[in-house]
Every structure is written in C-alpha cells, then in structure tokens.
PDB file of N, CA and C in Angstrom:
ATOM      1  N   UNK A   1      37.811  35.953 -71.688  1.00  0.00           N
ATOM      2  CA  UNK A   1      38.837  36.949 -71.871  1.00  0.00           C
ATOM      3  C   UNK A   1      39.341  36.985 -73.310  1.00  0.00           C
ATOM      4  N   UNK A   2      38.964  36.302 -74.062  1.00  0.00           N
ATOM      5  CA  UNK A   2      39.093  36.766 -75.648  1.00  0.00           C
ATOM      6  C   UNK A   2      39.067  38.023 -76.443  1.00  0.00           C
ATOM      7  N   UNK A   3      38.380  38.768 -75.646  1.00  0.00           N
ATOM      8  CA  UNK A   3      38.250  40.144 -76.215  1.00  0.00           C
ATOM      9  C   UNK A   3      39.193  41.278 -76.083  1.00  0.00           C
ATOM     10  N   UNK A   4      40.527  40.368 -75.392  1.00  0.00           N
ATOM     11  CA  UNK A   4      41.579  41.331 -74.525  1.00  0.00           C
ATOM     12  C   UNK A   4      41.657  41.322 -75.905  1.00  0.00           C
ATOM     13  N   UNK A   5      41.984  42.789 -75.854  1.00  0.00           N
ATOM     14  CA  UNK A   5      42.531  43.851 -77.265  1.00  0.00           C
ATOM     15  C   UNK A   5      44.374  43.883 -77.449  1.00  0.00           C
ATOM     16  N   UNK A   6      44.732  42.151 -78.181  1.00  0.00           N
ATOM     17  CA  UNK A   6      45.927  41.938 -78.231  1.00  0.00           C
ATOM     18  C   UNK A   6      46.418  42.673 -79.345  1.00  0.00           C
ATOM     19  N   UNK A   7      45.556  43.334 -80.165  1.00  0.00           N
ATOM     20  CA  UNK A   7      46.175  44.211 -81.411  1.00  0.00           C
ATOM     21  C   UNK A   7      46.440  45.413 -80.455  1.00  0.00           C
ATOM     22  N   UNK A   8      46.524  45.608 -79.174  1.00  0.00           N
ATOM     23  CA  UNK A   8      47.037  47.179 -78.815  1.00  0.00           C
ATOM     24  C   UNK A   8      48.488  46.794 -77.813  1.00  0.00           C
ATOM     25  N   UNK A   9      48.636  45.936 -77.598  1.00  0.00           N
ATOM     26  CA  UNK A   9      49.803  45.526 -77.193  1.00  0.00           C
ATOM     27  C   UNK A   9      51.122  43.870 -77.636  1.00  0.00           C
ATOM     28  N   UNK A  10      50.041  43.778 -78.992  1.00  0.00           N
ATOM     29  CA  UNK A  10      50.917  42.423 -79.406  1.00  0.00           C
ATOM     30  C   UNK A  10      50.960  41.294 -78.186  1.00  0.00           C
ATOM     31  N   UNK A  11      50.126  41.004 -77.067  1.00  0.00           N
ATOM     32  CA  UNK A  11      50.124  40.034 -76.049  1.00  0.00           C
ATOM     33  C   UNK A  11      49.014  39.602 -75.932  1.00  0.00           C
ATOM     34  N   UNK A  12      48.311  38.597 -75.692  1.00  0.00           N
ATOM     35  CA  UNK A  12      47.082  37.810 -75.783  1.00  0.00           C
ATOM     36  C   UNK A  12      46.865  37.714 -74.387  1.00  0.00           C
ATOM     37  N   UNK A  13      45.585  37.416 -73.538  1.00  0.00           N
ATOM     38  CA  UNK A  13      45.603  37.828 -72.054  1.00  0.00           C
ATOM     39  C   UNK A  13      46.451  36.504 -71.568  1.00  0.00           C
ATOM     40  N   UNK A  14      46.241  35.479 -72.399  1.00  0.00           N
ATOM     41  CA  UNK A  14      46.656  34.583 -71.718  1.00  0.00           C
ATOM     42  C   UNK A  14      48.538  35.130 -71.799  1.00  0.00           C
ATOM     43  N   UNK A  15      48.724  35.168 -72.436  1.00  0.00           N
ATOM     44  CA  UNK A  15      50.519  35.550 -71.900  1.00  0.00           C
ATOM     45  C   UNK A  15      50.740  36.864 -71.276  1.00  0.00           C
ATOM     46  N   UNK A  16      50.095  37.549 -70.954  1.00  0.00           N
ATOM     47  CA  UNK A  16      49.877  38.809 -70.217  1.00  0.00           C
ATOM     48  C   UNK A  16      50.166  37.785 -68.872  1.00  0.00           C
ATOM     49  N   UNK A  17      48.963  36.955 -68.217  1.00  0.00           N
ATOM     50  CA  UNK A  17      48.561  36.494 -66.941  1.00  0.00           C
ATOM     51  C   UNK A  17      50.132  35.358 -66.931  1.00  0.00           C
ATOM     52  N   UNK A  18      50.505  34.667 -67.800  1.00  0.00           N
ATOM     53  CA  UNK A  18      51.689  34.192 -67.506  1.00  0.00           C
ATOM     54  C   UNK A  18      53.332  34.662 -67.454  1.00  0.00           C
ATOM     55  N   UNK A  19      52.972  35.620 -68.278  1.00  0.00           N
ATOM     56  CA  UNK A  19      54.213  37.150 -68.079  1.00  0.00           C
ATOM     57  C   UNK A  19      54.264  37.454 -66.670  1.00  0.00           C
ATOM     58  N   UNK A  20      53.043  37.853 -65.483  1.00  0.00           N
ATOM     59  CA  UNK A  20      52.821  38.491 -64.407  1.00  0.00           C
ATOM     60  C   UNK A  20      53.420  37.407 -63.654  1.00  0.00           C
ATOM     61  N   UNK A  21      52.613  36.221 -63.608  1.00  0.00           N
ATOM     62  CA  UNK A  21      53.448  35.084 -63.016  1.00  0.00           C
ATOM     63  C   UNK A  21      54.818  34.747 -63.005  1.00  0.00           C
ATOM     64  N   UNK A  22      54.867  34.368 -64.372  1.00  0.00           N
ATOM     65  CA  UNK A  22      56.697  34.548 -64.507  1.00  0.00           C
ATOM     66  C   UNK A  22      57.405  35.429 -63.269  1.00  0.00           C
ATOM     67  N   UNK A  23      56.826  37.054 -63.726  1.00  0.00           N
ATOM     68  CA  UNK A  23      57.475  38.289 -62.952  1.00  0.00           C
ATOM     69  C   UNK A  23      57.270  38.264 -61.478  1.00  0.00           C
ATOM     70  N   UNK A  24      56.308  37.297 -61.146  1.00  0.00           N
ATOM     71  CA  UNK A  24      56.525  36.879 -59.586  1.00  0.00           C
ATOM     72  C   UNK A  24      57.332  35.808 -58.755  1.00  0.00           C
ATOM     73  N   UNK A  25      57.430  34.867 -60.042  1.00  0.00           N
ATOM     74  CA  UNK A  25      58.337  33.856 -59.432  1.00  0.00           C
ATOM     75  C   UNK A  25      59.779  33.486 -59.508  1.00  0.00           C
ATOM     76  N   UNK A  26      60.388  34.362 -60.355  1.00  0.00           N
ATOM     77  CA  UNK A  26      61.516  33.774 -61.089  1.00  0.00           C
ATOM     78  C   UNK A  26      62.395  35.531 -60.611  1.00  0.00           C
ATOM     79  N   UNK A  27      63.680  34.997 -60.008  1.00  0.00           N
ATOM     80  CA  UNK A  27      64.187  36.355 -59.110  1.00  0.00           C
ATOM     81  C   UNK A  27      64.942  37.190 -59.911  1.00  0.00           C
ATOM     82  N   UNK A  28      64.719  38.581 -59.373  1.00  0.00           N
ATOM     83  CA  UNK A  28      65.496  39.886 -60.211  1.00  0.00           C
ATOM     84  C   UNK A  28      66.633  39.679 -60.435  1.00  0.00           C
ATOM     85  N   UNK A  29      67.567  38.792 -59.532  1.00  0.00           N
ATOM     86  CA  UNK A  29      68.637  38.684 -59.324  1.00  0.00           C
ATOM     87  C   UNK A  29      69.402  37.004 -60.103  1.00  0.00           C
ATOM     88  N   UNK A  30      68.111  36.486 -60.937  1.00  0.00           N
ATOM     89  CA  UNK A  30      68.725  35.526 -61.802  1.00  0.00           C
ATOM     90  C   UNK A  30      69.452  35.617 -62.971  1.00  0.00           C
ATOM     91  N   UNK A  31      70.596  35.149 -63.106  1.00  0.00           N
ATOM     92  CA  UNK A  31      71.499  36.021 -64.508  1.00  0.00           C
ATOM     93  C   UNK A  31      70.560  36.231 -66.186  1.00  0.00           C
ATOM     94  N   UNK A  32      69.682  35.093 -66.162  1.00  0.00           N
ATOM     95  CA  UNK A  32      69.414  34.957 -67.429  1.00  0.00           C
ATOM     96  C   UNK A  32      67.563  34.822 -67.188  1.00  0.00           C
ATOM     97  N   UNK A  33      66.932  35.788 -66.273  1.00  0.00           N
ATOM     98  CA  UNK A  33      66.069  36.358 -65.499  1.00  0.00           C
ATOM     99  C   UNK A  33      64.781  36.183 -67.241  1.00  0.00           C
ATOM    100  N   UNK A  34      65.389  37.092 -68.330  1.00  0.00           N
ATOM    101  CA  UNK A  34      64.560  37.618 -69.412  1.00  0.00           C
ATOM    102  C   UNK A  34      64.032  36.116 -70.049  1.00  0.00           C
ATOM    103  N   UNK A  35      65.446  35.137 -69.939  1.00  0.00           N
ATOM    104  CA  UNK A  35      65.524  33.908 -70.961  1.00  0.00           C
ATOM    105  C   UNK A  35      64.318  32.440 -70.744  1.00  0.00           C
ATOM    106  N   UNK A  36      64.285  32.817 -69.029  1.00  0.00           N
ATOM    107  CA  UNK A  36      63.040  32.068 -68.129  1.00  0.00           C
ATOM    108  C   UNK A  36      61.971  32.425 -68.386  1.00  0.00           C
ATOM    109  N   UNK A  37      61.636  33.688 -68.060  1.00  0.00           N
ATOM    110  CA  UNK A  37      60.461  34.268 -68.454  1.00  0.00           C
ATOM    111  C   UNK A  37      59.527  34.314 -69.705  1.00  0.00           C
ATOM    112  N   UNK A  38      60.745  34.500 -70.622  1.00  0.00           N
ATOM    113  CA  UNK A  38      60.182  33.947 -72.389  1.00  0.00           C
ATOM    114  C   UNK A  38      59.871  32.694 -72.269  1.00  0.00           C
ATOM    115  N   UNK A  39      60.680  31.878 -71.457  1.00  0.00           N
ATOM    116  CA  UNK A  39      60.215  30.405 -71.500  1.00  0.00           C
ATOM    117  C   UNK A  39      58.976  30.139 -70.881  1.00  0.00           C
ATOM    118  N   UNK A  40      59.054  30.718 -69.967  1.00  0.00           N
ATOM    119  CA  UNK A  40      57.566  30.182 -68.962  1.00  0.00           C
ATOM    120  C   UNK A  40      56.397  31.175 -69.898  1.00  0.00           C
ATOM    121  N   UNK A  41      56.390  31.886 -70.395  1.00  0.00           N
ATOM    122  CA  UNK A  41      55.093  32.468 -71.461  1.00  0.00           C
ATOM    123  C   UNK A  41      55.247  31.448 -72.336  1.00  0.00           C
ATOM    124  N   UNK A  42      56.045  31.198 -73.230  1.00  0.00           N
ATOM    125  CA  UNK A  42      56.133  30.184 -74.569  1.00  0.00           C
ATOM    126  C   UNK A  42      55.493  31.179 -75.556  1.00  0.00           C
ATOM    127  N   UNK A  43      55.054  30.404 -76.652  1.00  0.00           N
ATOM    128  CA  UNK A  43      54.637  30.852 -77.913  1.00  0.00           C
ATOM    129  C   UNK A  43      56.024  31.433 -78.524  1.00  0.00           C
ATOM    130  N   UNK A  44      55.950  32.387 -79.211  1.00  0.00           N
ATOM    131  CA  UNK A  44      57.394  33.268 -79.876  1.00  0.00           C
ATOM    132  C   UNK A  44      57.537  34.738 -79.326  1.00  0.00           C
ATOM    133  N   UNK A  45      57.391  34.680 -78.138  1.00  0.00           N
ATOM    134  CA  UNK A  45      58.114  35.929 -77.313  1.00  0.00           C
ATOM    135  C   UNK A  45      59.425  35.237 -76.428  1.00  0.00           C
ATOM    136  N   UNK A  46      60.491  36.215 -77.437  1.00  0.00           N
ATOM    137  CA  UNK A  46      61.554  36.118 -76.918  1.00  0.00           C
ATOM    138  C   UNK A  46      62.228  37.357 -75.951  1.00  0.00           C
ATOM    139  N   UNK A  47      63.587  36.850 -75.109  1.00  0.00           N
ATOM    140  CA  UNK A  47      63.706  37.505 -74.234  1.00  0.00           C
ATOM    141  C   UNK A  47      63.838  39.150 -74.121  1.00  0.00           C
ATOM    142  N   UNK A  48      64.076  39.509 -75.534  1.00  0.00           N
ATOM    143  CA  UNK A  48      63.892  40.557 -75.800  1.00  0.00           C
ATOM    144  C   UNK A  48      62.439  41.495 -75.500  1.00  0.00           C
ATOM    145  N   UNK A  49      61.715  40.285 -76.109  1.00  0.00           N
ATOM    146  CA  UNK A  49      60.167  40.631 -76.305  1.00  0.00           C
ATOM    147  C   UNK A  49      59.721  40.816 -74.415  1.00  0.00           C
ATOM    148  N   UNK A  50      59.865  39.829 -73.651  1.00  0.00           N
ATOM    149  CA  UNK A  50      59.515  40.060 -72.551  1.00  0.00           C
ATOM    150  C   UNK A  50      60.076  41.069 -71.749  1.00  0.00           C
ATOM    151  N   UNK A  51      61.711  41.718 -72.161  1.00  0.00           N
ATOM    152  CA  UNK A  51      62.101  42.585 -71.300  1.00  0.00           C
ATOM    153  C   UNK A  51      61.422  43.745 -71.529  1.00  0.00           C
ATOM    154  N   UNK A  52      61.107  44.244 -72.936  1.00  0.00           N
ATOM    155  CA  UNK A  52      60.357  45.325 -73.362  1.00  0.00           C
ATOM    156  C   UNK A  52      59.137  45.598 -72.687  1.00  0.00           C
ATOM    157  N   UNK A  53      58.650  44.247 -72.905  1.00  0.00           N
ATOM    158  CA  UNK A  53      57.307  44.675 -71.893  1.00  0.00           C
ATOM    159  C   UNK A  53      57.229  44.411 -70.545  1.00  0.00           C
ATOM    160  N   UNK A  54      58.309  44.598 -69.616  1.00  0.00           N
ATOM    161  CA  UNK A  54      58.573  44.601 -68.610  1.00  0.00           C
ATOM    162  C   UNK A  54      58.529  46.524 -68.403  1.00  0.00           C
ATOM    163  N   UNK A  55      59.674  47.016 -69.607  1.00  0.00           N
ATOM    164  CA  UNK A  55      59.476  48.653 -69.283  1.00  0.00           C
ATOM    165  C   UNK A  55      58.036  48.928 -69.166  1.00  0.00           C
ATOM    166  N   UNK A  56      57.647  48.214 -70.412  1.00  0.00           N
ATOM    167  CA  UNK A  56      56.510  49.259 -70.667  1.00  0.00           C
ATOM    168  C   UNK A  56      55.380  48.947 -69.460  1.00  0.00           C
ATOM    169  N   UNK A  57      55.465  47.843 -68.658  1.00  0.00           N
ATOM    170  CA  UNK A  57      54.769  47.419 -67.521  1.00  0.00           C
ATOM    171  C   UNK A  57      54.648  48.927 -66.453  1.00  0.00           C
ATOM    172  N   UNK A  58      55.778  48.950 -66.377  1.00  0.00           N
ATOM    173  CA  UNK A  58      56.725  50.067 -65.189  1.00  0.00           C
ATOM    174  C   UNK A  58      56.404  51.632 -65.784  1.00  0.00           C
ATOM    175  N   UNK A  59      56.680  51.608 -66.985  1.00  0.00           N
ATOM    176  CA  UNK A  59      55.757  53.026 -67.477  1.00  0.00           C
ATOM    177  C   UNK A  59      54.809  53.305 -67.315  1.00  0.00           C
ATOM    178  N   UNK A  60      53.425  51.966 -67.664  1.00  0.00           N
ATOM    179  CA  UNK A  60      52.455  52.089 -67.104  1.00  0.00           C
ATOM    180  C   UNK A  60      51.970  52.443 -65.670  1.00  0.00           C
ATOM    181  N   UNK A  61      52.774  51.735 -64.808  1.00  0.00           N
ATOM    182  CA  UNK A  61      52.598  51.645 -63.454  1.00  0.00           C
ATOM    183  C   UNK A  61      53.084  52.779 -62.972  1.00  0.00           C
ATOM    184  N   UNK A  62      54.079  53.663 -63.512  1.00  0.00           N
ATOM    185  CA  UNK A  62      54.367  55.022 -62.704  1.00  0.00           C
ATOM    186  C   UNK A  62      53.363  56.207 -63.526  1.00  0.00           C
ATOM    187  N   UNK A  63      52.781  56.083 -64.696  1.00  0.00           N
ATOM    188  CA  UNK A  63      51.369  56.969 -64.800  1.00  0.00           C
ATOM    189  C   UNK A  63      50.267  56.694 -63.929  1.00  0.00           C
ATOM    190  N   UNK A  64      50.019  55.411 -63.949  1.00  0.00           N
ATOM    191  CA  UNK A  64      48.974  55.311 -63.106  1.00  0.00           C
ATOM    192  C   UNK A  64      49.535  56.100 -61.625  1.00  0.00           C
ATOM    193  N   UNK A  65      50.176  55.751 -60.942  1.00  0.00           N
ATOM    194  CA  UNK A  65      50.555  55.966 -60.120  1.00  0.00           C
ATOM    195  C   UNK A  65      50.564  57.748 -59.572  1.00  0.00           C
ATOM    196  N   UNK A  66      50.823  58.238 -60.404  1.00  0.00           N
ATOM    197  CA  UNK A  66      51.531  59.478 -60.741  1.00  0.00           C
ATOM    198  C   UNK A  66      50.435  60.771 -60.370  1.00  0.00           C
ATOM    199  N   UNK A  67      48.813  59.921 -60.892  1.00  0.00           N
ATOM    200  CA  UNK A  67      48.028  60.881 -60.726  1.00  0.00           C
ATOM    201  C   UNK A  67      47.120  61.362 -61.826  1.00  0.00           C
ATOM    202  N   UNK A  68      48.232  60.782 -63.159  1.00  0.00           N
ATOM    203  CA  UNK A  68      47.412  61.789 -64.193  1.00  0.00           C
ATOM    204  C   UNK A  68      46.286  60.736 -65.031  1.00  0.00           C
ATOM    205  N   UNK A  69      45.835  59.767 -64.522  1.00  0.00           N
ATOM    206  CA  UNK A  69      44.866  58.769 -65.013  1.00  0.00           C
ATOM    207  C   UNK A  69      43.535  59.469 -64.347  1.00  0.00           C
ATOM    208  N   UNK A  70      43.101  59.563 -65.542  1.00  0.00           N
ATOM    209  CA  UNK A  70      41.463  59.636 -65.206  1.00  0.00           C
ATOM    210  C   UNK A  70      40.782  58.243 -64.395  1.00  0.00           C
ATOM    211  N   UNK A  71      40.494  58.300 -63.915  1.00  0.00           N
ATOM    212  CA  UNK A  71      39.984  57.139 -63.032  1.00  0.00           C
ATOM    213  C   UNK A  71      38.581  57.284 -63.757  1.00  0.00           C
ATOM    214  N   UNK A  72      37.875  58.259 -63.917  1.00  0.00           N
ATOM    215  CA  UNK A  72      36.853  58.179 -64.283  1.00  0.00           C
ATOM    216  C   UNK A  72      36.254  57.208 -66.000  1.00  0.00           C
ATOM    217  N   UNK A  73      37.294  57.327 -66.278  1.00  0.00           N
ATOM    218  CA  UNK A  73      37.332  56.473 -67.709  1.00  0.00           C
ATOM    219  C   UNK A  73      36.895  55.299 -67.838  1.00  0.00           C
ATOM    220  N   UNK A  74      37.334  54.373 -66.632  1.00  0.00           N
ATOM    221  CA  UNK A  74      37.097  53.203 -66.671  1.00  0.00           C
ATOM    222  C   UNK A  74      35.531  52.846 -66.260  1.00  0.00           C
ATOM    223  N   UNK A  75      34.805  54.235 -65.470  1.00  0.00           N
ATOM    224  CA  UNK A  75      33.410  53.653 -64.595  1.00  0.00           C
ATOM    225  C   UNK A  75      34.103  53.312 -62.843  1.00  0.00           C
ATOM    226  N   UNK A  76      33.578  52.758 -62.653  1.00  0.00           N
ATOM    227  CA  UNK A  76      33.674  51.688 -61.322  1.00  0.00           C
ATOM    228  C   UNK A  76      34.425  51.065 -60.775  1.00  0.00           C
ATOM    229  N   UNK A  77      35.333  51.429 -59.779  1.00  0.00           N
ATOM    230  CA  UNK A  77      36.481  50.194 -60.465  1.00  0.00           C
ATOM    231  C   UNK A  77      35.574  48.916 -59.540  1.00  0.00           C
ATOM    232  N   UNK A  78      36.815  47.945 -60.347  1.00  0.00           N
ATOM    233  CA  UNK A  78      36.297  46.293 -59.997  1.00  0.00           C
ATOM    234  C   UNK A  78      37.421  45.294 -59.560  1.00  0.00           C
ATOM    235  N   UNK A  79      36.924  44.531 -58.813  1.00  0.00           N
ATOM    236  CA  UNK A  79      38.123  43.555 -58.501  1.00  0.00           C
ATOM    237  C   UNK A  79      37.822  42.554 -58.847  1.00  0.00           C
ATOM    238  N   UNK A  80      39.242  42.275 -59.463  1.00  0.00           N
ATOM    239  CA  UNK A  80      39.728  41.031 -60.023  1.00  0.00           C
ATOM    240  C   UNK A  80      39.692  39.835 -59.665  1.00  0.00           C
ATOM    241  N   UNK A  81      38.894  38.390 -59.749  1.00  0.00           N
ATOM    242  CA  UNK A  81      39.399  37.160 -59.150  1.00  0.00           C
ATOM    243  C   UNK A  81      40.125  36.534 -59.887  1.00  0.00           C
ATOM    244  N   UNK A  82      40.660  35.210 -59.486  1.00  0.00           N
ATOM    245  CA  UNK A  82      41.403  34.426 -60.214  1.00  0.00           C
ATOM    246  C   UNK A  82      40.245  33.662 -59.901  1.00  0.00           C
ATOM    247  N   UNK A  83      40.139  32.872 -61.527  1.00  0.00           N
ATOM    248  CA  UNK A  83      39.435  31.766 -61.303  1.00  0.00           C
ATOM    249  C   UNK A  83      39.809  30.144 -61.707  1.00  0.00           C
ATOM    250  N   UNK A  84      39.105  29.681 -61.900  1.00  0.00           N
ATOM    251  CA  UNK A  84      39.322  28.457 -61.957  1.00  0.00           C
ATOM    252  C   UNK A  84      40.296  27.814 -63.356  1.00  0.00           C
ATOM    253  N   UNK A  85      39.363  29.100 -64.490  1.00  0.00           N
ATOM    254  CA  UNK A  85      39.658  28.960 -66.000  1.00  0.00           C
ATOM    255  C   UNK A  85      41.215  29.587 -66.338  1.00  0.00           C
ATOM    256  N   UNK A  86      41.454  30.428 -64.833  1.00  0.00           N
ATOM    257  CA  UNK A  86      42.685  31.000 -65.339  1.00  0.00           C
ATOM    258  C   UNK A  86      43.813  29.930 -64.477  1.00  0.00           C
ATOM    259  N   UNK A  87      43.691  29.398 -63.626  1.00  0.00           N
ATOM    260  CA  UNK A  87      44.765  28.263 -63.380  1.00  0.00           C
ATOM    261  C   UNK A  87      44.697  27.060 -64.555  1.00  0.00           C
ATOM    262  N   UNK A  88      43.425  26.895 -65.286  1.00  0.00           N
ATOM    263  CA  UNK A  88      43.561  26.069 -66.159  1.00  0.00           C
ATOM    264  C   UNK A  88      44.572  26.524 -67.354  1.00  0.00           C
ATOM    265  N   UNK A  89      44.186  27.957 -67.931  1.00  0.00           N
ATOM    266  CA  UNK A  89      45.494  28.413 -68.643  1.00  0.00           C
ATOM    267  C   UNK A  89      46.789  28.418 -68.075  1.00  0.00           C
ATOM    268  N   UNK A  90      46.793  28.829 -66.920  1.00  0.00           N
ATOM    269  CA  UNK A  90      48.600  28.668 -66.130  1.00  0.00           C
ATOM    270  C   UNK A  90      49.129  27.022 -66.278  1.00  0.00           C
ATOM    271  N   UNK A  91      48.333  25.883 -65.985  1.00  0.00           N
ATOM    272  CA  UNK A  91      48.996  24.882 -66.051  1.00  0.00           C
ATOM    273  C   UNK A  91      49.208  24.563 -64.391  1.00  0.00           C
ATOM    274  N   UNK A  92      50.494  24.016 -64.461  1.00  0.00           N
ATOM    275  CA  UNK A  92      51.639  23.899 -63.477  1.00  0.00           C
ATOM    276  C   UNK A  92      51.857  25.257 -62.514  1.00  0.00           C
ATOM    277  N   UNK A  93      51.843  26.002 -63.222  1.00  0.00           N
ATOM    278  CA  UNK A  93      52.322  27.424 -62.612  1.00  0.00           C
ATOM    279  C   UNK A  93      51.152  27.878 -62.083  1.00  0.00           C
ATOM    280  N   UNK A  94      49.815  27.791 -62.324  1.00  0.00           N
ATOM    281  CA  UNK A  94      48.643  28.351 -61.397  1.00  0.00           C
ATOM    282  C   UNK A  94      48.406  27.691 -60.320  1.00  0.00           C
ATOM    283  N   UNK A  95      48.526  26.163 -60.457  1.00  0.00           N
ATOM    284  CA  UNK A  95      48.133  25.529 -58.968  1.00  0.00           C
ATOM    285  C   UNK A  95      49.212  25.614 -57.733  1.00  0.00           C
ATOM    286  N   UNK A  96      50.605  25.912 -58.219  1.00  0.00           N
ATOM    287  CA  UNK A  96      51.529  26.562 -57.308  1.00  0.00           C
ATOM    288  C   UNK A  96      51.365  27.551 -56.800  1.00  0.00           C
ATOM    289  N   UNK A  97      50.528  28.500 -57.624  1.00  0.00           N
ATOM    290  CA  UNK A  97      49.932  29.757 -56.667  1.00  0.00           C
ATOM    291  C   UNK A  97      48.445  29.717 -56.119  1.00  0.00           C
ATOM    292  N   UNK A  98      48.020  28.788 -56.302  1.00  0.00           N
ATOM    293  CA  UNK A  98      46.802  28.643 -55.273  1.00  0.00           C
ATOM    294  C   UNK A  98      46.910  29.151 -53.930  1.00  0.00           C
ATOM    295  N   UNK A  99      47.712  29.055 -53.210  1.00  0.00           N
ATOM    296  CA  UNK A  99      47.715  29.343 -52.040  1.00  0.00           C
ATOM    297  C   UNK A  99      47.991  30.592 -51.937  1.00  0.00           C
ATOM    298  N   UNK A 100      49.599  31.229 -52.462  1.00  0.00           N
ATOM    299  CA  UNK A 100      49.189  33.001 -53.070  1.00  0.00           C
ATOM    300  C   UNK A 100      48.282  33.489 -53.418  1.00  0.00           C
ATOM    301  N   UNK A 101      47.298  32.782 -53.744  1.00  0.00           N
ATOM    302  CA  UNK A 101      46.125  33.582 -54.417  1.00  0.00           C
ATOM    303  C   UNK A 101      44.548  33.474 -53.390  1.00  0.00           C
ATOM    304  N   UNK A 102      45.144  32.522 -52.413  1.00  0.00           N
ATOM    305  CA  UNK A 102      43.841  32.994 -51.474  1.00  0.00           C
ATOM    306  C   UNK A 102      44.167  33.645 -50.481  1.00  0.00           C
ATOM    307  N   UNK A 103      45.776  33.935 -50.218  1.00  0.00           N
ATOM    308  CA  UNK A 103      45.731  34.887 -49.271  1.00  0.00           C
ATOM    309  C   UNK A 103      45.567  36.094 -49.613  1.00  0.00           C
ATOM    310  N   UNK A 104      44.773  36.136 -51.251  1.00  0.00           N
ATOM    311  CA  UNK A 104      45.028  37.791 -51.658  1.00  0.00           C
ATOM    312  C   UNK A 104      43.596  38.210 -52.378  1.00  0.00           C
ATOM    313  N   UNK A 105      42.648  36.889 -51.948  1.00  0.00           N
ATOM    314  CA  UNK A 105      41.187  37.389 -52.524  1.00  0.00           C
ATOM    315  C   UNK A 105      40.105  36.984 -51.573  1.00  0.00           C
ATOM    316  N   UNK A 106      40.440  38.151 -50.596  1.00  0.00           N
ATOM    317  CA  UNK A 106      39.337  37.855 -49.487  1.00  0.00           C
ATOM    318  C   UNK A 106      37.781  38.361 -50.030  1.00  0.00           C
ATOM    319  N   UNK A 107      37.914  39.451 -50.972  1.00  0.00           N
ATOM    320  CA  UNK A 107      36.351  39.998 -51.533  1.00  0.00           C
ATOM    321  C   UNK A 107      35.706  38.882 -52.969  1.00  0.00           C
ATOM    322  N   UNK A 108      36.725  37.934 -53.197  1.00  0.00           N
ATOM    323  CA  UNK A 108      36.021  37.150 -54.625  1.00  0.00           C
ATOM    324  C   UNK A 108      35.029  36.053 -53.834  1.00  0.00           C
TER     325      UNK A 108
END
C-alpha cells in the first residue's frame, strides 16, 4: 500500500486505516472525541487535522452515495480484506478488532 497517493490528501494509508479505526472505537459522545483520535493516528496530525478529515470523510460519503459517481471509473469493483500486514500496522488496535473483522469478511 505505498502507492496510496498521500500527496492528494496529506494522509499516508497507514493513518487513513488508523483514522477509520479510531472513528470506530472511540464514542461521538466523548468530550475531547478529536484529541483521542489524533492520538491513536500519532505522527503530527492534530485534532484539528483529524476533525477536518472527518468532514471531508462525510462529503465524500454523501457523493458517493448521492449517485453522481461514475462507478465506471474505477473498473470492477473489489473487496477489501484485512490482512495480516494491516493488523501489523494497527498494533494493539488491530488485534482488538480481529474478531470485528471476521464477522465482516465472509468473501476474503
């Protein structure tokens, strides 16, 4: 996954895949929700940095959504596994979702 094109969103895949995590584990309803999340990515995205790309997550997700995505752009679509190399990047935080993650990849 090196080739994720971090010059088009300033995020490297690996803090992309620990951003998502973060955004699954840590609740909407925690006061300082942004301040965790920067923490659990690390590197120098601060809470600012993660709330931003929280919109822009949700922007994305209501185009797609919406209709006006060419589907055809991409080819084929494909499904995603989690693998082995990506709990090795999560750490701590991927082998806690091991079990989330096989109730959700019956085709890998």
């Amino acid at each position: 996954m090196d080739e994720f094109p971090k010059v088009l969103s300033g995020w490297s895949w690996e803090e992309n895949k620990l951003f998502e995590v973060a955004l699954a584990v840590v609740d909407e309803q925690q006061p300082d929700r942004w301040e965790v999340i920067a923490a659990m990515v690390g590197g120098e995205k601060s809470a600012e940095d993660v709330q931003k790309h929280y919109v822009v997550l949700l922007e994305d997700l209501q185009y797609i959504e919406s209709g006006k995505l060419d589907q055809k752009l991409g080819g084929e679509p494909q499904s995603v596994c989690w693998t082995d190399g990506d709990n090795n990047i999560l750490g701590s935080i991927g082998h806690k979702l091991i079990h989330l993650h096989s109730l959700d990849t019956a085709g890998c």
